[in-house]
N, C-alpha and C. Protein backbone atom coordinates (compact mmCIF):
# COMPACT_ATOMS: atom_id res chain seq x y z
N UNK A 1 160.14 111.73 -30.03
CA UNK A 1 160.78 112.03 -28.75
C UNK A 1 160.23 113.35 -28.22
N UNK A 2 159.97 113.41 -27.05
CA UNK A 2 159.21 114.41 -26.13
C UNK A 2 160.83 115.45 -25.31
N UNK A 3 160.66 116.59 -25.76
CA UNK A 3 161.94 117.15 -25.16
C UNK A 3 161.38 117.38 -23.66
N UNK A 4 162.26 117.24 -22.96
CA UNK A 4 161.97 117.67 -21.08
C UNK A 4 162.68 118.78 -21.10
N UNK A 5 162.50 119.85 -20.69
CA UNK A 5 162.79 121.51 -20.82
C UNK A 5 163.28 121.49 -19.35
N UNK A 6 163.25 120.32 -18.41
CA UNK A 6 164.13 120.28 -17.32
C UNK A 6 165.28 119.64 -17.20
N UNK A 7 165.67 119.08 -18.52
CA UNK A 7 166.40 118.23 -18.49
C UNK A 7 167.65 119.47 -19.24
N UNK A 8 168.34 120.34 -18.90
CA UNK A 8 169.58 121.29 -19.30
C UNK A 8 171.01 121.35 -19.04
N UNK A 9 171.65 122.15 -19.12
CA UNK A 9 172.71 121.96 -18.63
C UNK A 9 174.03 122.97 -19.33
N UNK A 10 174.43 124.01 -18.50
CA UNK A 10 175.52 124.82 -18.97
C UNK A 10 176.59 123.85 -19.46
N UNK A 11 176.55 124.52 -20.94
CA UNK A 11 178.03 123.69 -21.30
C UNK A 11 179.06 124.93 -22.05
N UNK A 12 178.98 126.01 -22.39
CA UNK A 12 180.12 127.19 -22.47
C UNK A 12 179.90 128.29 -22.54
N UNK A 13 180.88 128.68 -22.34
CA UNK A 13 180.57 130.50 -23.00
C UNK A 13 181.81 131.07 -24.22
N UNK A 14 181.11 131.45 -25.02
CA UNK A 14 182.33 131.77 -25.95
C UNK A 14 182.34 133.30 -25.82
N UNK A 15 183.37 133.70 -26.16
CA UNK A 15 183.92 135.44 -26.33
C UNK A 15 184.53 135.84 -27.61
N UNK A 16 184.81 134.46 -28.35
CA UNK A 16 185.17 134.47 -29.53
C UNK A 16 184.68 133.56 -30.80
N UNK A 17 184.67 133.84 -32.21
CA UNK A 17 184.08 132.62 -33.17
C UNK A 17 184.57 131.03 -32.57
N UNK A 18 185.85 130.77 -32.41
CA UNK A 18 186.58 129.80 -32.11
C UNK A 18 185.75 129.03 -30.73
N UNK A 19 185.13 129.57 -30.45
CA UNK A 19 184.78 129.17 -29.19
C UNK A 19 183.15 128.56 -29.73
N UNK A 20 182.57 129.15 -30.52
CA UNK A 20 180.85 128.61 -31.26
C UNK A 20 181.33 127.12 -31.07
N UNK A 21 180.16 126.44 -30.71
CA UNK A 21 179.85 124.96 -30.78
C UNK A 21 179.73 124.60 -32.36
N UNK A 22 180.22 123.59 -32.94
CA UNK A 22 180.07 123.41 -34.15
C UNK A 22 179.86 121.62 -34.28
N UNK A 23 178.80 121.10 -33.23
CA UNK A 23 178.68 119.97 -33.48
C UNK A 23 177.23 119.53 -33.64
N UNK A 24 176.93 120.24 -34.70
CA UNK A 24 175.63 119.78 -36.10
C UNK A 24 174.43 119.58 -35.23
N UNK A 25 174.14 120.24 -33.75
CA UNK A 25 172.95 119.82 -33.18
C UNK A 25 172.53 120.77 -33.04
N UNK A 26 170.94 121.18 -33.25
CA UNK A 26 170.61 122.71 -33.55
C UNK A 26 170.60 123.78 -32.14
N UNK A 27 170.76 124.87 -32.79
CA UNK A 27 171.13 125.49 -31.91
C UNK A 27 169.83 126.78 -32.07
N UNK A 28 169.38 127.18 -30.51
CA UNK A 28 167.89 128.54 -30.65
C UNK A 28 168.62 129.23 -30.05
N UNK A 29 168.79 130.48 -30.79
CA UNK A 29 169.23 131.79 -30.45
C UNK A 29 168.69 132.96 -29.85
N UNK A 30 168.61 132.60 -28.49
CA UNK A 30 167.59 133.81 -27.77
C UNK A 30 168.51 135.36 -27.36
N UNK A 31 167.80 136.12 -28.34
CA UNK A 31 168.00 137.43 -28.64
C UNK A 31 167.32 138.13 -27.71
N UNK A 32 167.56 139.55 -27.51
CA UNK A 32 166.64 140.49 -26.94
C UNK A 32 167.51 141.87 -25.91
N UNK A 33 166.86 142.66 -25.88
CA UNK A 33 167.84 143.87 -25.23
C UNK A 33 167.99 143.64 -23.79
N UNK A 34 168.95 144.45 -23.47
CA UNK A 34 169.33 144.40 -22.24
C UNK A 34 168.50 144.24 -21.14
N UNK A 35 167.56 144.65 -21.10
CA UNK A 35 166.84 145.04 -20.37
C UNK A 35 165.58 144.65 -20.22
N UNK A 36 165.51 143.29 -21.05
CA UNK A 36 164.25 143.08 -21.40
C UNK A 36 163.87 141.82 -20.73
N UNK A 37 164.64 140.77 -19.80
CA UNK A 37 164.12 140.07 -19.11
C UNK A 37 164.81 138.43 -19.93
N UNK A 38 165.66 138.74 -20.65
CA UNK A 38 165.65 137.96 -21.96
C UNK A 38 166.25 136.44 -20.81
N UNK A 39 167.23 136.76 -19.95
CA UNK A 39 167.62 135.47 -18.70
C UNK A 39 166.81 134.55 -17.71
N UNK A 40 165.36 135.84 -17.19
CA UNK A 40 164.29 135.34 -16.54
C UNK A 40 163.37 134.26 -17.35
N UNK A 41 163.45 134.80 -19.40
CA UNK A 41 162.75 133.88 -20.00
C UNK A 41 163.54 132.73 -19.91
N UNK A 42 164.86 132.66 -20.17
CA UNK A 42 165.00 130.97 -20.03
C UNK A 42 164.98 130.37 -18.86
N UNK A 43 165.37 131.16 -18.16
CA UNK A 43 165.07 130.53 -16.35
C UNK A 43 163.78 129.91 -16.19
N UNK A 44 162.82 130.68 -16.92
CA UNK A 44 161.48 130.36 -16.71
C UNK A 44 161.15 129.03 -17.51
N UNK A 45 161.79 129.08 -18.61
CA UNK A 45 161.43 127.77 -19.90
C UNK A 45 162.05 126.58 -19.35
N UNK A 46 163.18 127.07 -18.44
CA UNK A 46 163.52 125.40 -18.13
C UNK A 46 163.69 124.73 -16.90
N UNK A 47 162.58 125.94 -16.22
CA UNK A 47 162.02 125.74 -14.48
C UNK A 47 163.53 125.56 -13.45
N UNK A 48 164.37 126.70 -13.85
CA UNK A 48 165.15 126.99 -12.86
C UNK A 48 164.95 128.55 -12.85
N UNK A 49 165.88 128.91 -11.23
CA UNK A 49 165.78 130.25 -11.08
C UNK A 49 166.97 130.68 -11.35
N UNK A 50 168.70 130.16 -11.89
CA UNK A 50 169.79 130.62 -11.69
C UNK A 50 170.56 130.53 -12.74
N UNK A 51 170.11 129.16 -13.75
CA UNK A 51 170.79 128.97 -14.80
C UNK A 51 171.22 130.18 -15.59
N UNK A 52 169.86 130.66 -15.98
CA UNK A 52 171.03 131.93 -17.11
C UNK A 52 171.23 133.28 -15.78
N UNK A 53 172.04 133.98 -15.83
CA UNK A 53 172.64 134.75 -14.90
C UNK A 53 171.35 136.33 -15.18
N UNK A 54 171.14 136.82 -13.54
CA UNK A 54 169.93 137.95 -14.16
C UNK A 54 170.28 138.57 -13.03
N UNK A 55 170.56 139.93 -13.32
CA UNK A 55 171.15 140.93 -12.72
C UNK A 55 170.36 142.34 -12.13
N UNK A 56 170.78 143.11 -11.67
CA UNK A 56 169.65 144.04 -11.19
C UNK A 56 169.89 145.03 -11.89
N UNK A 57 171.34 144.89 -12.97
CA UNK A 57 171.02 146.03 -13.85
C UNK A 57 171.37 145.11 -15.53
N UNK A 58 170.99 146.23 -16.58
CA UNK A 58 171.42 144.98 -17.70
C UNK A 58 172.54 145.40 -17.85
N UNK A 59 172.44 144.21 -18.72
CA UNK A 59 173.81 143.60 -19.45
C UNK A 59 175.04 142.48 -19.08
N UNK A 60 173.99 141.77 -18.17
CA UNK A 60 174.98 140.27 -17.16
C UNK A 60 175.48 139.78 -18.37
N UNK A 61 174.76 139.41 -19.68
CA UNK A 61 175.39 138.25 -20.54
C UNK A 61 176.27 139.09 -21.67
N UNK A 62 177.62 138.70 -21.92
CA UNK A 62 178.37 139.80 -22.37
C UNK A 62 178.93 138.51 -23.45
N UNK A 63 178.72 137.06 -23.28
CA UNK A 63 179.52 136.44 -24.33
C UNK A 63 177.96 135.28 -24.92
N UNK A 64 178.25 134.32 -25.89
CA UNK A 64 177.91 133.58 -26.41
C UNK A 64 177.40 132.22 -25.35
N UNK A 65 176.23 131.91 -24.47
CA UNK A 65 176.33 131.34 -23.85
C UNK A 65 175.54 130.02 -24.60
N UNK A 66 176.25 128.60 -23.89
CA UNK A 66 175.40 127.29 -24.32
C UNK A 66 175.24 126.32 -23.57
N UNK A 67 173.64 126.17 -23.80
CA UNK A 67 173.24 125.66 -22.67
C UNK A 67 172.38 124.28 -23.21
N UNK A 68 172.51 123.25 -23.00
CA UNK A 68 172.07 121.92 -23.60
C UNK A 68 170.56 121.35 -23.61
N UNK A 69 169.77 121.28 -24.14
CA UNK A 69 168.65 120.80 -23.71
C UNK A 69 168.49 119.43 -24.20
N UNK A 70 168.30 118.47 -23.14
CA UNK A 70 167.73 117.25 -23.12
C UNK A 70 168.41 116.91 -24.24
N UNK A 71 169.80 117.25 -24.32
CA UNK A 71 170.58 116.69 -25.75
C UNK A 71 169.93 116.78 -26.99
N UNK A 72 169.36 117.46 -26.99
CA UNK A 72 168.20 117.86 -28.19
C UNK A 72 168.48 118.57 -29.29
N UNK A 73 169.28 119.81 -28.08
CA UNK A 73 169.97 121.41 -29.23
C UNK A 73 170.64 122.29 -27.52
N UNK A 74 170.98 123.05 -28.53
CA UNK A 74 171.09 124.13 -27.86
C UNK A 74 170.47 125.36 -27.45
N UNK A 75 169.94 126.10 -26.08
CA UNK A 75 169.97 127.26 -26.56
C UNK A 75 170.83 128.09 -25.90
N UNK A 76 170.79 129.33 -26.35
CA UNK A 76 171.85 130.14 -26.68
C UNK A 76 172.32 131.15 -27.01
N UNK A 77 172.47 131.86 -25.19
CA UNK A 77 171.91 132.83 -25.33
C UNK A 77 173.01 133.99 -25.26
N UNK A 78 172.26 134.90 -25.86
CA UNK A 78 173.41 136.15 -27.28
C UNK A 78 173.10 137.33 -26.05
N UNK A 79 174.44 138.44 -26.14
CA UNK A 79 175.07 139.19 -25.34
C UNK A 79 173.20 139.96 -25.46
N UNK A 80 172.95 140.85 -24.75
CA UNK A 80 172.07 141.80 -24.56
C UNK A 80 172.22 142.92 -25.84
N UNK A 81 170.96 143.82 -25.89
CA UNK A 81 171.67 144.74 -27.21
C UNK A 81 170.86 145.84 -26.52
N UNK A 82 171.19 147.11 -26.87
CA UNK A 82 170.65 148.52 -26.61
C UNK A 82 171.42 148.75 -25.16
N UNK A 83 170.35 149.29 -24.55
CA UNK A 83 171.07 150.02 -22.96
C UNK A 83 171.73 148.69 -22.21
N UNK A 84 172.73 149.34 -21.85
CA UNK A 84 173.86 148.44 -20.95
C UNK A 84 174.85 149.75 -20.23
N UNK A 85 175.12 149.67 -18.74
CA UNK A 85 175.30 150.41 -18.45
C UNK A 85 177.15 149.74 -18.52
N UNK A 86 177.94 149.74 -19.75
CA UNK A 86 179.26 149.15 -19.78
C UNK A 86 179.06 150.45 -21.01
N UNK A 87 180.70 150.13 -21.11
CA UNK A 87 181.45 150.57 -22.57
C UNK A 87 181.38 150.80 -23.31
N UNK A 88 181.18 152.03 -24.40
CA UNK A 88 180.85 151.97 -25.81
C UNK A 88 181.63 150.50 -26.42
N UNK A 89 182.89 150.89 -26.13
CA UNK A 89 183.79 149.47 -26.58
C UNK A 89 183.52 147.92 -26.21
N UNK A 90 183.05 147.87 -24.74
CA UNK A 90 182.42 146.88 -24.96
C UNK A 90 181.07 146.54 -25.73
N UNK A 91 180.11 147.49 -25.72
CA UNK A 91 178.96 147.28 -26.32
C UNK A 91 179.15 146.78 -27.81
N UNK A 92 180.37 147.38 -28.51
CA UNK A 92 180.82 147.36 -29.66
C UNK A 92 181.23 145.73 -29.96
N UNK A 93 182.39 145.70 -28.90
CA UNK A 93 182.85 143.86 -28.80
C UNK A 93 181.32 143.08 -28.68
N UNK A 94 180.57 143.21 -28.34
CA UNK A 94 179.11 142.27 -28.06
C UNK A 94 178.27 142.28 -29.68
N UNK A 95 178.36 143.94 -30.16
CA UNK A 95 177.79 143.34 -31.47
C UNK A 95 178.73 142.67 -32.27
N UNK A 96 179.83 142.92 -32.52
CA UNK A 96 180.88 141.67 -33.21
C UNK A 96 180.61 140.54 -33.15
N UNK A 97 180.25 140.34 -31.84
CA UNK A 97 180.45 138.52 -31.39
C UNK A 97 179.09 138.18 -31.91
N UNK A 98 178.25 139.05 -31.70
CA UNK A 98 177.05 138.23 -32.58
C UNK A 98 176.57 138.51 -33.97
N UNK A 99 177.09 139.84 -34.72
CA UNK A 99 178.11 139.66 -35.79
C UNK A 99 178.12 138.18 -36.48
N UNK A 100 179.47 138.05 -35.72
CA UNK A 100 180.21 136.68 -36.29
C UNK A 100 179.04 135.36 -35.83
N UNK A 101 178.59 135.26 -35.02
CA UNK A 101 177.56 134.29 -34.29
C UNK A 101 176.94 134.44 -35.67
N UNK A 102 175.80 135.37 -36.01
CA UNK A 102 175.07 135.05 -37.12
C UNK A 102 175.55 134.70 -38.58
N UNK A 103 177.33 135.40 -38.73
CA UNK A 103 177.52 134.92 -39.78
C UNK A 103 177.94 133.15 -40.18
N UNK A 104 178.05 133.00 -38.64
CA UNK A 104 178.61 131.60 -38.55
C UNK A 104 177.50 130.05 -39.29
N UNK A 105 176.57 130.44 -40.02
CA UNK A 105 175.29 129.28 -40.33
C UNK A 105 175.05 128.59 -39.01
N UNK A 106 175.44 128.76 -37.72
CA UNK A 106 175.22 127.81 -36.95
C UNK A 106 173.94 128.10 -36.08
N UNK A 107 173.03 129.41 -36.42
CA UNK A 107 171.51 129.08 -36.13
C UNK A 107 171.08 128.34 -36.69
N UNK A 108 169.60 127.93 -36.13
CA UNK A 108 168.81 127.14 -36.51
C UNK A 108 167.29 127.80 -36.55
N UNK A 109 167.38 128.37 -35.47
CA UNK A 109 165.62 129.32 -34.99
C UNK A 109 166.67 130.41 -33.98
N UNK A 110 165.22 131.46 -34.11
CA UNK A 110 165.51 132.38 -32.82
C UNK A 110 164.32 132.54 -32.19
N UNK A 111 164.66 132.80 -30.77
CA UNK A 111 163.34 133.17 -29.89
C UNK A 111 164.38 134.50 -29.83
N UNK A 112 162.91 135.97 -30.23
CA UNK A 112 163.68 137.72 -30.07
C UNK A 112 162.64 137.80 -28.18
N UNK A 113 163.07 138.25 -27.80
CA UNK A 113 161.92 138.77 -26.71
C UNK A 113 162.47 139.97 -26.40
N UNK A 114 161.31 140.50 -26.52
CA UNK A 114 160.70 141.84 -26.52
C UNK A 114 160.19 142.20 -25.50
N UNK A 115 159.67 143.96 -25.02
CA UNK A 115 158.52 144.37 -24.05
C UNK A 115 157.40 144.30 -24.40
N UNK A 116 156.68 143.70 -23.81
CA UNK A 116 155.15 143.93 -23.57
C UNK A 116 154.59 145.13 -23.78
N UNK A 117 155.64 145.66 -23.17
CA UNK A 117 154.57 147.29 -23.18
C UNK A 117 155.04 148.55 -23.56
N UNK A 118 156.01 148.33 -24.39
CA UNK A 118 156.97 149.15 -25.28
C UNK A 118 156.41 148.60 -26.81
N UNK A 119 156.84 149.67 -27.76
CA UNK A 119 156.36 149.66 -28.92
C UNK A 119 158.11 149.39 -29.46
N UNK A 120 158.35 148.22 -29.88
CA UNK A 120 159.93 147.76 -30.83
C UNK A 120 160.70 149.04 -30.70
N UNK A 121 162.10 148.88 -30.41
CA UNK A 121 163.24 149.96 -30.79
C UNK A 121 163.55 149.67 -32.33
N UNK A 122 164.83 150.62 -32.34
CA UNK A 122 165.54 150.19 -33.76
C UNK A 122 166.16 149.14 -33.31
N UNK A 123 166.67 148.97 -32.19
CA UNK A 123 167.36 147.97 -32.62
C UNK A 123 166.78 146.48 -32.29
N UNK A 124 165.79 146.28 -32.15
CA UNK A 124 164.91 145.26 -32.08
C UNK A 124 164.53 144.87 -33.15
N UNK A 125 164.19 146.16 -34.59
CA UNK A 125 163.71 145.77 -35.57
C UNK A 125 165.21 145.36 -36.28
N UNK A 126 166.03 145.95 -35.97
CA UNK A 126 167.33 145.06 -36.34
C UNK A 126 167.93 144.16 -36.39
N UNK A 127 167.90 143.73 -35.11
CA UNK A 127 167.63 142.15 -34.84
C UNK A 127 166.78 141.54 -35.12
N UNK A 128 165.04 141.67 -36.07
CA UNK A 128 164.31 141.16 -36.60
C UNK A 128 164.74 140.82 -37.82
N UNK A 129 165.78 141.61 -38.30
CA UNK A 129 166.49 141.29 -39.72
C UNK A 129 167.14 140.49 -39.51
N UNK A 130 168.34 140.45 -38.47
CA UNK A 130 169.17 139.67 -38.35
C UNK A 130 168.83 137.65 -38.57
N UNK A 131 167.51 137.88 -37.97
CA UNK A 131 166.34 136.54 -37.89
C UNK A 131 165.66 136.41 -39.37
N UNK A 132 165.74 137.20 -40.26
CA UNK A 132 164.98 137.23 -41.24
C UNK A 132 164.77 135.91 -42.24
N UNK A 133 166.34 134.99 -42.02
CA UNK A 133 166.32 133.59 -42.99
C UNK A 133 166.08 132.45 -42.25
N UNK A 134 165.57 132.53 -40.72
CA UNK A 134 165.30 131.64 -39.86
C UNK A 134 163.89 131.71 -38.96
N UNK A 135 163.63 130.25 -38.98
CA UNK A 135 162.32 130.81 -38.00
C UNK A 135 162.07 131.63 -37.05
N UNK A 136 161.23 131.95 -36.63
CA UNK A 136 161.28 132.76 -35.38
C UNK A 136 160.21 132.91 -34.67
N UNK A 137 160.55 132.95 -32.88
CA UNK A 137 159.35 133.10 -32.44
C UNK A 137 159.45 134.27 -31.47
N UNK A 138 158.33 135.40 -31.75
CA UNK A 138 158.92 136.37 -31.12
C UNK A 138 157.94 136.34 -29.30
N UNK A 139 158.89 136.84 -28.35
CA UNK A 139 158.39 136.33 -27.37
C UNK A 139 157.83 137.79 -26.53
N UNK A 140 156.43 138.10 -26.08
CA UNK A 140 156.51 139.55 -25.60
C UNK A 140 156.32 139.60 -23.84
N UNK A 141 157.25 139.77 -23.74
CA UNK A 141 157.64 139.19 -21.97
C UNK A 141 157.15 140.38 -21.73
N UNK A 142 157.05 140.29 -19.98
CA UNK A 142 156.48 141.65 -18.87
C UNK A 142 154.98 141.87 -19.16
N UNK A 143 154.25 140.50 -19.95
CA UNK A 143 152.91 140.80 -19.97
C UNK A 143 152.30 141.14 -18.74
N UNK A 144 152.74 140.81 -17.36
CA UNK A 144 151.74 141.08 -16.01
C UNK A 144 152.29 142.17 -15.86
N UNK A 145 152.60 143.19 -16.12
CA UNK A 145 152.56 144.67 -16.36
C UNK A 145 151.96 145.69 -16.97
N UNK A 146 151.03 144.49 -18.08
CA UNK A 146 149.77 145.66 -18.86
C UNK A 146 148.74 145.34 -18.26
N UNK A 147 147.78 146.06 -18.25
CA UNK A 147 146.52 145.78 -18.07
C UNK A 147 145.79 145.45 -18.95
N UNK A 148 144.70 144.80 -18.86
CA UNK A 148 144.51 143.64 -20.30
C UNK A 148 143.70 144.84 -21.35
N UNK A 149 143.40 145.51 -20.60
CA UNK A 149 142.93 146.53 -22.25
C UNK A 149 144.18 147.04 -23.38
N UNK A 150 145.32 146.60 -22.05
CA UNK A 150 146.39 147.30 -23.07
C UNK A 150 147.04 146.11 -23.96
N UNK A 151 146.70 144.94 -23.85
CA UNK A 151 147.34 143.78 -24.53
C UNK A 151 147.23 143.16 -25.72
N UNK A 152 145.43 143.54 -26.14
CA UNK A 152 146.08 143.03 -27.85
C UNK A 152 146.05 144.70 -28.22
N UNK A 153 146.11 145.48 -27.95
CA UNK A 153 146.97 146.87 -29.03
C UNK A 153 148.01 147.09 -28.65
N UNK A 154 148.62 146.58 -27.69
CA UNK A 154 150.14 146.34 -27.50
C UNK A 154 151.04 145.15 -28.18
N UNK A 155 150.52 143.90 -28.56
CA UNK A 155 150.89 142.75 -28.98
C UNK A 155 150.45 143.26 -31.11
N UNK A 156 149.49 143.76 -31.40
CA UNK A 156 149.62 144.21 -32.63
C UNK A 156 150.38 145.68 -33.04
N UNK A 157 150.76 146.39 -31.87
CA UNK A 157 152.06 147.47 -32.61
C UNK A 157 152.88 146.63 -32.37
N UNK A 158 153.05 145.27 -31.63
CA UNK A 158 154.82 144.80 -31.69
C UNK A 158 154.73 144.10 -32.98
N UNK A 159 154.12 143.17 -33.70
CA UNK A 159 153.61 143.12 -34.88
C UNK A 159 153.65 143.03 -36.33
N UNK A 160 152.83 144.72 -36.00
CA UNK A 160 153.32 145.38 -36.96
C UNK A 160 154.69 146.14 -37.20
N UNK A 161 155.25 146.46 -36.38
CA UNK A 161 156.63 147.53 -36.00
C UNK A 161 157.82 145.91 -36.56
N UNK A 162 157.49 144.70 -36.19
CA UNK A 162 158.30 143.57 -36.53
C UNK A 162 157.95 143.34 -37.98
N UNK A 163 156.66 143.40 -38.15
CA UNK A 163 157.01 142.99 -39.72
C UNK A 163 156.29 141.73 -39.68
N UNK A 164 155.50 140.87 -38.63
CA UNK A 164 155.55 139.60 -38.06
C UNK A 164 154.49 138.89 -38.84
N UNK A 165 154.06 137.92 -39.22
CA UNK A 165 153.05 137.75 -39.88
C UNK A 165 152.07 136.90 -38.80
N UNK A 166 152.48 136.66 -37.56
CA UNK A 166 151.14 136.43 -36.53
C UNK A 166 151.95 137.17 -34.99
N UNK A 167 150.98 137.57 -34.08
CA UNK A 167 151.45 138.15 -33.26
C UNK A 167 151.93 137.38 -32.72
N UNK A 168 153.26 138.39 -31.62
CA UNK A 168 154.00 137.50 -30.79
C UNK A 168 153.37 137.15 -29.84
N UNK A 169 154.19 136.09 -28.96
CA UNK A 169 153.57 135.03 -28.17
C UNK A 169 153.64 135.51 -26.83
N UNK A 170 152.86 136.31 -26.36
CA UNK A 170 152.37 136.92 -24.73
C UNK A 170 153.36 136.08 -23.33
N UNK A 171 153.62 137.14 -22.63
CA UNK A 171 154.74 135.84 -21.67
C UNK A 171 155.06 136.40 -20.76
N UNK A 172 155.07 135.99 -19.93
CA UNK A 172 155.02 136.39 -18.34
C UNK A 172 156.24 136.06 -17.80
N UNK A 173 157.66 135.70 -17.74
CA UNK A 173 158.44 135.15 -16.71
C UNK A 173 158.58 135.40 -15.57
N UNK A 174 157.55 135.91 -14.63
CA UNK A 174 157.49 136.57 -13.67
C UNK A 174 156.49 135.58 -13.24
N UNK A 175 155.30 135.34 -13.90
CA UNK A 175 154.18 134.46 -13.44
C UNK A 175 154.31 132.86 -13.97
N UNK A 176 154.52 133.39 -15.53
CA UNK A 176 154.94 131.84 -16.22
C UNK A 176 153.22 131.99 -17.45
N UNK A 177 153.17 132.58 -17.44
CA UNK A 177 151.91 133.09 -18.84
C UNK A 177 152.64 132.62 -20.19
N UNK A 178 152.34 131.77 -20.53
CA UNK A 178 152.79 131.53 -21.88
C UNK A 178 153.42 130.66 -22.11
N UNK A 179 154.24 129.84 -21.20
CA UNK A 179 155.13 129.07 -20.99
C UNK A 179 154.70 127.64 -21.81
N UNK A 180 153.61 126.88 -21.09
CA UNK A 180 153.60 125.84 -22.26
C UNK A 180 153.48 125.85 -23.45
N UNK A 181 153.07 127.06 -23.62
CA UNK A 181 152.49 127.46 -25.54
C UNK A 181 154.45 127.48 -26.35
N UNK A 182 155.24 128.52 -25.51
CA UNK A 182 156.74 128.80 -25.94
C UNK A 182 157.53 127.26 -25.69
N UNK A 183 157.40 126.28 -24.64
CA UNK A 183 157.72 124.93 -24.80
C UNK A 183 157.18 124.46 -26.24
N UNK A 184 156.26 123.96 -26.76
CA UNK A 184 155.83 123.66 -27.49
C UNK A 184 156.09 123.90 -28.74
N UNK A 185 156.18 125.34 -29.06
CA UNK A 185 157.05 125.94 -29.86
C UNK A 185 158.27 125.41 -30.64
N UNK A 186 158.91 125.60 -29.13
CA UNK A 186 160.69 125.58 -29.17
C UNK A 186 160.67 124.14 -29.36
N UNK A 187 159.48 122.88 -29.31
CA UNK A 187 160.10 121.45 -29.30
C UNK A 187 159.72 121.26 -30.35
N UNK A 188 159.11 122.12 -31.38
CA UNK A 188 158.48 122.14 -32.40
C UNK A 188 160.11 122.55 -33.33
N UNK A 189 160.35 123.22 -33.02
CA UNK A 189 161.62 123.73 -33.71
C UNK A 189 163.16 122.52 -33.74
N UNK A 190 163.05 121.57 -32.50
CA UNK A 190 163.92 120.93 -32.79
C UNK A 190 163.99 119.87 -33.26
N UNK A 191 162.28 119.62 -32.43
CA UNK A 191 161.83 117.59 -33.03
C UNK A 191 162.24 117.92 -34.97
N UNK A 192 163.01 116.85 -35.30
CA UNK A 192 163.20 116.61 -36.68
C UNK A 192 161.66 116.20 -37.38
């Protein structure tokens, strides 16, 4: 079976464990900081402009969102992490929820996306742990912002700083650079 990456569909948002989907169909956990474009990538993967919510400042996604693909899996996408211009307390409630999200076995894979043109935070390499017993594909969005001399010594400090054993996968959601390679991927991750 051939997944159609247009074929989606919002189906919840949780704010709490009780709220996780728990019906045995895999679920991709797209991670990444606030600020990093992490809504434009799925907008981009499943050729809409509105589905995941993208804001002019970060931190739009504050709960557990799930979104259906081609009845395939889920993906599913996790509150923002680092700068958010909200709450210590809320920032705090967001790592809980994904916290409990990861303690829940109910990943399957994660897509982390990252900057292009930033060298990993801590808490990126944190969330590389968090991914550590599951596949992963790390995604390095805002590539049409380097200039190409700056792109493979930018794509090998993200890398190395991850720990990664092949570099991450170059990505544009702005242009769409990378896009069939990250389809392919992700249908790679669900086809049984």
């Amino acid at each position: 079976m051939s997944i159609v990456f247009e074929r989606v569909e919002f189906i919840r948002s949780a704010v709490e464990p009780a709220g996780f989907l728990r019906d045995g169909l895999p679920q991709l956990a797209f991670a990444g900081r606030s600020n990093v474009g992490k809504s434009s990538v799925i907008n981009r993967l499943v050729g809409r402009k509105n589905l995941a919510r993208v804001g002019a400042s970060p931190g739009k996604t504050n709960q557990v969102n799930y979104f259906c693909l081609d009845g395939a899996g889920y993906l599913v996408d996790l509150p923002g992490y680092g700068y958010a211009k909200v709450s210590k307390a809320e920032r705090d409630r967001w790592g809980r929820l994904m916290e409990d999200y990861f303690a829940s076995g109910l990943v399957t894979a994660g897509v982390m996306i990252v900057d292009a043109r930033h060298k990993p935070t801590a808490d990126d390499v944190t969330m590389r742990q968090w991914f550590r017993d599951h596949p992963l594909v790390v995604v390095a969005n805002k590539l049409d912002k380097l200039k190409k001399s700056e792109i493979e010594p930018n794509l090998a400090c993200i890398q190395e700083t991850l720990d990664l054993s092949a570099p991450p996968l170059p990505f544009s959601a702005e242009k769409g650079t990378g896009l069939e390679e990250l389809r392919r991927q992700l249908a790679a991750l669900l086809e049984p």
